[in-house]
N, C-alpha and C. Protein backbone atom coordinates (compact mmCIF):
# COMPACT_ATOMS: atom_id res chain seq x y z
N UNK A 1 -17.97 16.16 17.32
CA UNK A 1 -17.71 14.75 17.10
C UNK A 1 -18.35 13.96 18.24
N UNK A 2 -19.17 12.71 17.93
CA UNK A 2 -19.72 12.22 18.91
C UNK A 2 -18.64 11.27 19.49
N UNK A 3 -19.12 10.80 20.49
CA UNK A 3 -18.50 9.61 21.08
C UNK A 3 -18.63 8.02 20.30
N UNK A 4 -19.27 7.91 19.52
CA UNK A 4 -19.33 7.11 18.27
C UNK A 4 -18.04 7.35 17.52
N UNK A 5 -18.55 8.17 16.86
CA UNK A 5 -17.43 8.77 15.62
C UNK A 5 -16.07 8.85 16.42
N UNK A 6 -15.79 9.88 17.22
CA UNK A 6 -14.24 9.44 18.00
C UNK A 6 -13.71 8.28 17.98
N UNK A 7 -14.75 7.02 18.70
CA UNK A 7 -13.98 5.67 18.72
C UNK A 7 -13.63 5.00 17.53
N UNK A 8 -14.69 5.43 16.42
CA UNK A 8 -14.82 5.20 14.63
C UNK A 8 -12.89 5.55 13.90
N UNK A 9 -13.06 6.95 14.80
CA UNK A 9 -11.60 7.76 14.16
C UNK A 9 -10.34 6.65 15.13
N UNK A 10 -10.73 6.53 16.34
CA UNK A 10 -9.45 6.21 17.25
C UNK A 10 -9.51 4.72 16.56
N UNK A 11 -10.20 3.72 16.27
CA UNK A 11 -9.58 2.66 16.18
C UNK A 11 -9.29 2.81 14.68
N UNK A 12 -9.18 3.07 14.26
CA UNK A 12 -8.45 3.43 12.53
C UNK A 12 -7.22 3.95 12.42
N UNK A 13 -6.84 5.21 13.50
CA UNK A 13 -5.75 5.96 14.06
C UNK A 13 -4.68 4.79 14.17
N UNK A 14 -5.28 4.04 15.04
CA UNK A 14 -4.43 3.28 16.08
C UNK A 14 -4.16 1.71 15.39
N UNK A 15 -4.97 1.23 14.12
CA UNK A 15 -5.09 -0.03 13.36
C UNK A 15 -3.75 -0.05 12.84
N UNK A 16 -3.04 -1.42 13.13
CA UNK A 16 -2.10 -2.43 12.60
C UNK A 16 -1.78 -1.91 11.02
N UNK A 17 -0.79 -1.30 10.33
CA UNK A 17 -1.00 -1.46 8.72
C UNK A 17 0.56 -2.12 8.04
N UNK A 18 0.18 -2.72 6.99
CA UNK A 18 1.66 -3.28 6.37
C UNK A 18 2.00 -4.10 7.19
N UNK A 19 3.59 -4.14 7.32
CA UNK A 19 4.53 -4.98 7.60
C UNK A 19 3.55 -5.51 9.12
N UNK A 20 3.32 -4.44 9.91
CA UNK A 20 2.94 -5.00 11.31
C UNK A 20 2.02 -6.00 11.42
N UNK A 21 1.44 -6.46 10.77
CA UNK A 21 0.25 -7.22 10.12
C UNK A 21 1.38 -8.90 10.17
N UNK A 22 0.58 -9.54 10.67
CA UNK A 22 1.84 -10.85 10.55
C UNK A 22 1.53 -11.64 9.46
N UNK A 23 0.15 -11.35 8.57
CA UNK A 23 0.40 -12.45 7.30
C UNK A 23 0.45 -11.86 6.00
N UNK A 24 1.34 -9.98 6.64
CA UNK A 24 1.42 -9.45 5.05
C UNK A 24 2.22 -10.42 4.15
N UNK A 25 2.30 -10.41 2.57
CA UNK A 25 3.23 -10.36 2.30
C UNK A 25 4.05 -9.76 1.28
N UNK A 26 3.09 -8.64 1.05
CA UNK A 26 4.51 -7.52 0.82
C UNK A 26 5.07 -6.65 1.71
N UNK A 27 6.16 -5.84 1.51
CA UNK A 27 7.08 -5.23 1.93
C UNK A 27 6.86 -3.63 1.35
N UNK A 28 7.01 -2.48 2.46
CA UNK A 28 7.04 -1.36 2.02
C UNK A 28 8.10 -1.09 0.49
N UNK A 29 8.99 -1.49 0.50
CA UNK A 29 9.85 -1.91 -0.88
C UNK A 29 9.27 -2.25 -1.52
N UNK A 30 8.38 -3.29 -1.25
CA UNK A 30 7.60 -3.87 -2.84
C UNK A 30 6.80 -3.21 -3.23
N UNK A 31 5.77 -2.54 -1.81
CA UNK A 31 4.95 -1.65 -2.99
C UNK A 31 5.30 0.03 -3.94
N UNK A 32 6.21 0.11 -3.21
CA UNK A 32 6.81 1.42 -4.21
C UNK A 32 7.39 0.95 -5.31
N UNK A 33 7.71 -0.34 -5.81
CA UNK A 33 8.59 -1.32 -6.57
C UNK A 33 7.30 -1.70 -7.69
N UNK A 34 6.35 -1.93 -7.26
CA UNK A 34 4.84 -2.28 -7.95
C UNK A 34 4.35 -0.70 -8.30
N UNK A 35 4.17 0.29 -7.52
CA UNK A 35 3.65 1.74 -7.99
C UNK A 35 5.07 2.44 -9.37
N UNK A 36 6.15 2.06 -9.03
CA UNK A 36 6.55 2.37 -10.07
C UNK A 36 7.04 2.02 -11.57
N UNK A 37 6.47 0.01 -11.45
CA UNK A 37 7.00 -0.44 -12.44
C UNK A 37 7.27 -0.07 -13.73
N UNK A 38 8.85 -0.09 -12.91
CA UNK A 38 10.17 0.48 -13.82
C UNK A 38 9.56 -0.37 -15.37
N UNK A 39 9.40 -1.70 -15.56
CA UNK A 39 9.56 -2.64 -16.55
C UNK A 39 8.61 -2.71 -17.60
N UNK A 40 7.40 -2.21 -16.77
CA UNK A 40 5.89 -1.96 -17.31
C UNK A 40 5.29 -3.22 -17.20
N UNK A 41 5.37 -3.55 -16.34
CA UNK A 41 4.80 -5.26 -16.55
C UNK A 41 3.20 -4.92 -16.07
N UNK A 42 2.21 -6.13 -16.66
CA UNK A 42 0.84 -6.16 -16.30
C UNK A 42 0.56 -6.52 -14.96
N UNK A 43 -0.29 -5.97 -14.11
CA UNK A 43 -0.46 -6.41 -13.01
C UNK A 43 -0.25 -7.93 -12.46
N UNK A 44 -0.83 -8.78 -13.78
CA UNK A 44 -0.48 -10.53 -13.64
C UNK A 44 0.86 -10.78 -13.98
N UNK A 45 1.49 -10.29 -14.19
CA UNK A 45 3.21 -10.14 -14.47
C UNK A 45 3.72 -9.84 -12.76
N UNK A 46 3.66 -9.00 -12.59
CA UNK A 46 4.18 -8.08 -11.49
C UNK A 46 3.14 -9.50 -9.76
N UNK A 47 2.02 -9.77 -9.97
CA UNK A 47 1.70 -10.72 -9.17
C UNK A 47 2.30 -11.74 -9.09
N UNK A 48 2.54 -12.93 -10.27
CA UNK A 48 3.32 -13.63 -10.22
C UNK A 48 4.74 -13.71 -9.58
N UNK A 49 5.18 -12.84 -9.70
CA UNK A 49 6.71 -12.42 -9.32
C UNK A 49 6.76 -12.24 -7.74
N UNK A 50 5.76 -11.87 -7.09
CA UNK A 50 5.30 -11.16 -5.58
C UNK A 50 4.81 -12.09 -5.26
N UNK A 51 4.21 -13.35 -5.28
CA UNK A 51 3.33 -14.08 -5.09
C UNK A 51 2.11 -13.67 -4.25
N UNK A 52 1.51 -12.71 -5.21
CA UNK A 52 0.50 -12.47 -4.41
C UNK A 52 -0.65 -12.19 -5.97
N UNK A 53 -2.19 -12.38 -5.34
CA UNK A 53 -3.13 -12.41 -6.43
C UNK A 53 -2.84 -11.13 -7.26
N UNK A 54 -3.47 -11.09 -8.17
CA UNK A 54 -3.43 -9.67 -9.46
C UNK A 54 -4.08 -8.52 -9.28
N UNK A 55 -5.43 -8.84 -8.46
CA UNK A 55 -6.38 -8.16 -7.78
C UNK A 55 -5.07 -7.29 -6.91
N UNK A 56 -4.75 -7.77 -6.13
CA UNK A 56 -3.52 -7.01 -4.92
C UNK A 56 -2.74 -6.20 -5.30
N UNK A 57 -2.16 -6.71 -6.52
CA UNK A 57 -1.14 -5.42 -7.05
C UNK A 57 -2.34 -3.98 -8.33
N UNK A 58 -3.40 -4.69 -8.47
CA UNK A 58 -4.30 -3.38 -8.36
C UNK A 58 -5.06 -2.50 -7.65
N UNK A 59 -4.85 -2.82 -6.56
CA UNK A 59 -5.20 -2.33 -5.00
C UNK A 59 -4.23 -1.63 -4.52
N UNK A 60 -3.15 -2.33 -4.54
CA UNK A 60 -1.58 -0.99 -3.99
C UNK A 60 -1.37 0.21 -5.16
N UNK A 61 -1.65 -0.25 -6.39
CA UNK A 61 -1.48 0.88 -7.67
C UNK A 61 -2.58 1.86 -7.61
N UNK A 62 -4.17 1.49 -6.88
CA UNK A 62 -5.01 2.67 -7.13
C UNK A 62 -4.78 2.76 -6.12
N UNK A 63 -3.90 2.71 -4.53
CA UNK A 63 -3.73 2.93 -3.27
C UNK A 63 -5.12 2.78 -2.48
N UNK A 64 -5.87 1.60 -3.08
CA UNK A 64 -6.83 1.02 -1.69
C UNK A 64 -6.44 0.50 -0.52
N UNK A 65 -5.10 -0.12 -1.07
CA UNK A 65 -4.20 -0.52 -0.12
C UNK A 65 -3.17 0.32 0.15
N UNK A 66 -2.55 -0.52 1.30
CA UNK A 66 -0.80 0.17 1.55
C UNK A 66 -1.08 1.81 1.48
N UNK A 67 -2.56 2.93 1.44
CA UNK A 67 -2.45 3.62 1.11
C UNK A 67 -1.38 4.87 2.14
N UNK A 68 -0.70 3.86 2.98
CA UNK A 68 0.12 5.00 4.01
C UNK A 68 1.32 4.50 3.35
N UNK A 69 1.88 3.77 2.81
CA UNK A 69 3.06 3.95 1.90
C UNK A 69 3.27 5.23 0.98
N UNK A 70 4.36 6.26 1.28
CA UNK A 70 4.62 6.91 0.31
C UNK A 70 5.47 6.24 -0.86
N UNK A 71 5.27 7.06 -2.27
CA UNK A 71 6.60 6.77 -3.30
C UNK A 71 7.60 7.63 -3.14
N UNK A 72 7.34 8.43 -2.29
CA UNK A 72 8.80 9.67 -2.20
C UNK A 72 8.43 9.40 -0.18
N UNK A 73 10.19 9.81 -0.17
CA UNK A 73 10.37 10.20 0.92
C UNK A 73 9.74 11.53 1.91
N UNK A 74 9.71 11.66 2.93
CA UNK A 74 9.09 12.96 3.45
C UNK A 74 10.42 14.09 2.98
N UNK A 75 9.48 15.55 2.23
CA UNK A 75 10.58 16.27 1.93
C UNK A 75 10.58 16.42 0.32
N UNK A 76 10.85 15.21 -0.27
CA UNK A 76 11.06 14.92 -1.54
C UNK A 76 10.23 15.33 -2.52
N UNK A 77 10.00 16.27 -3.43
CA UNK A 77 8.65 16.72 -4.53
C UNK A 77 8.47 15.65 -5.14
N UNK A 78 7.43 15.18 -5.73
CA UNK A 78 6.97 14.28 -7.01
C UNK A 78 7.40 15.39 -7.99
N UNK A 79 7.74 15.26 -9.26
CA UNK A 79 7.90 15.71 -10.50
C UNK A 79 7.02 15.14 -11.71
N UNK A 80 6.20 16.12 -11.95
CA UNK A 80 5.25 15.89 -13.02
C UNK A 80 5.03 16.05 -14.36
């Protein structure tokens, strides 16, 4: 690993995510709340409600985002 790439890895390691971020505005709750909609609502359903764009709640669902949010706890199996 060069000394490039290290600093590439360390500031990514070490980058702000979610809540710590001061103009998130969702909540680790919301996005497991959006990955599992219970209700089935459309992404523009489920935005409205969050006030956040539609684009966003398809970004936390293919995990471009929030992708260090788990839906299960550490420990917990997914069931498939």
């Amino acid at each position: 690993m060069t000394r490039f790439e290290y600093a590439q890895f360390r500031a990514k390691a070490d980058a702000r995510r979610g809540t710590e971020l001061p103009h998130a505005r969702l909540t680790e709750q919301d996005v497991i709340a959006i990955r599992r909609n219970v209700r089935g609502q459309t992404a523009k359903q489920l935005a409205e409600s969050f006030g956040v764009h539609f684009r966003t709640i398809e970004k936390v669902r293919a995990y471009e985002t929030w992708a260090h949010v788990s839906e299960n706890p550490p420990g917990e199996r997914r069931a498939f």
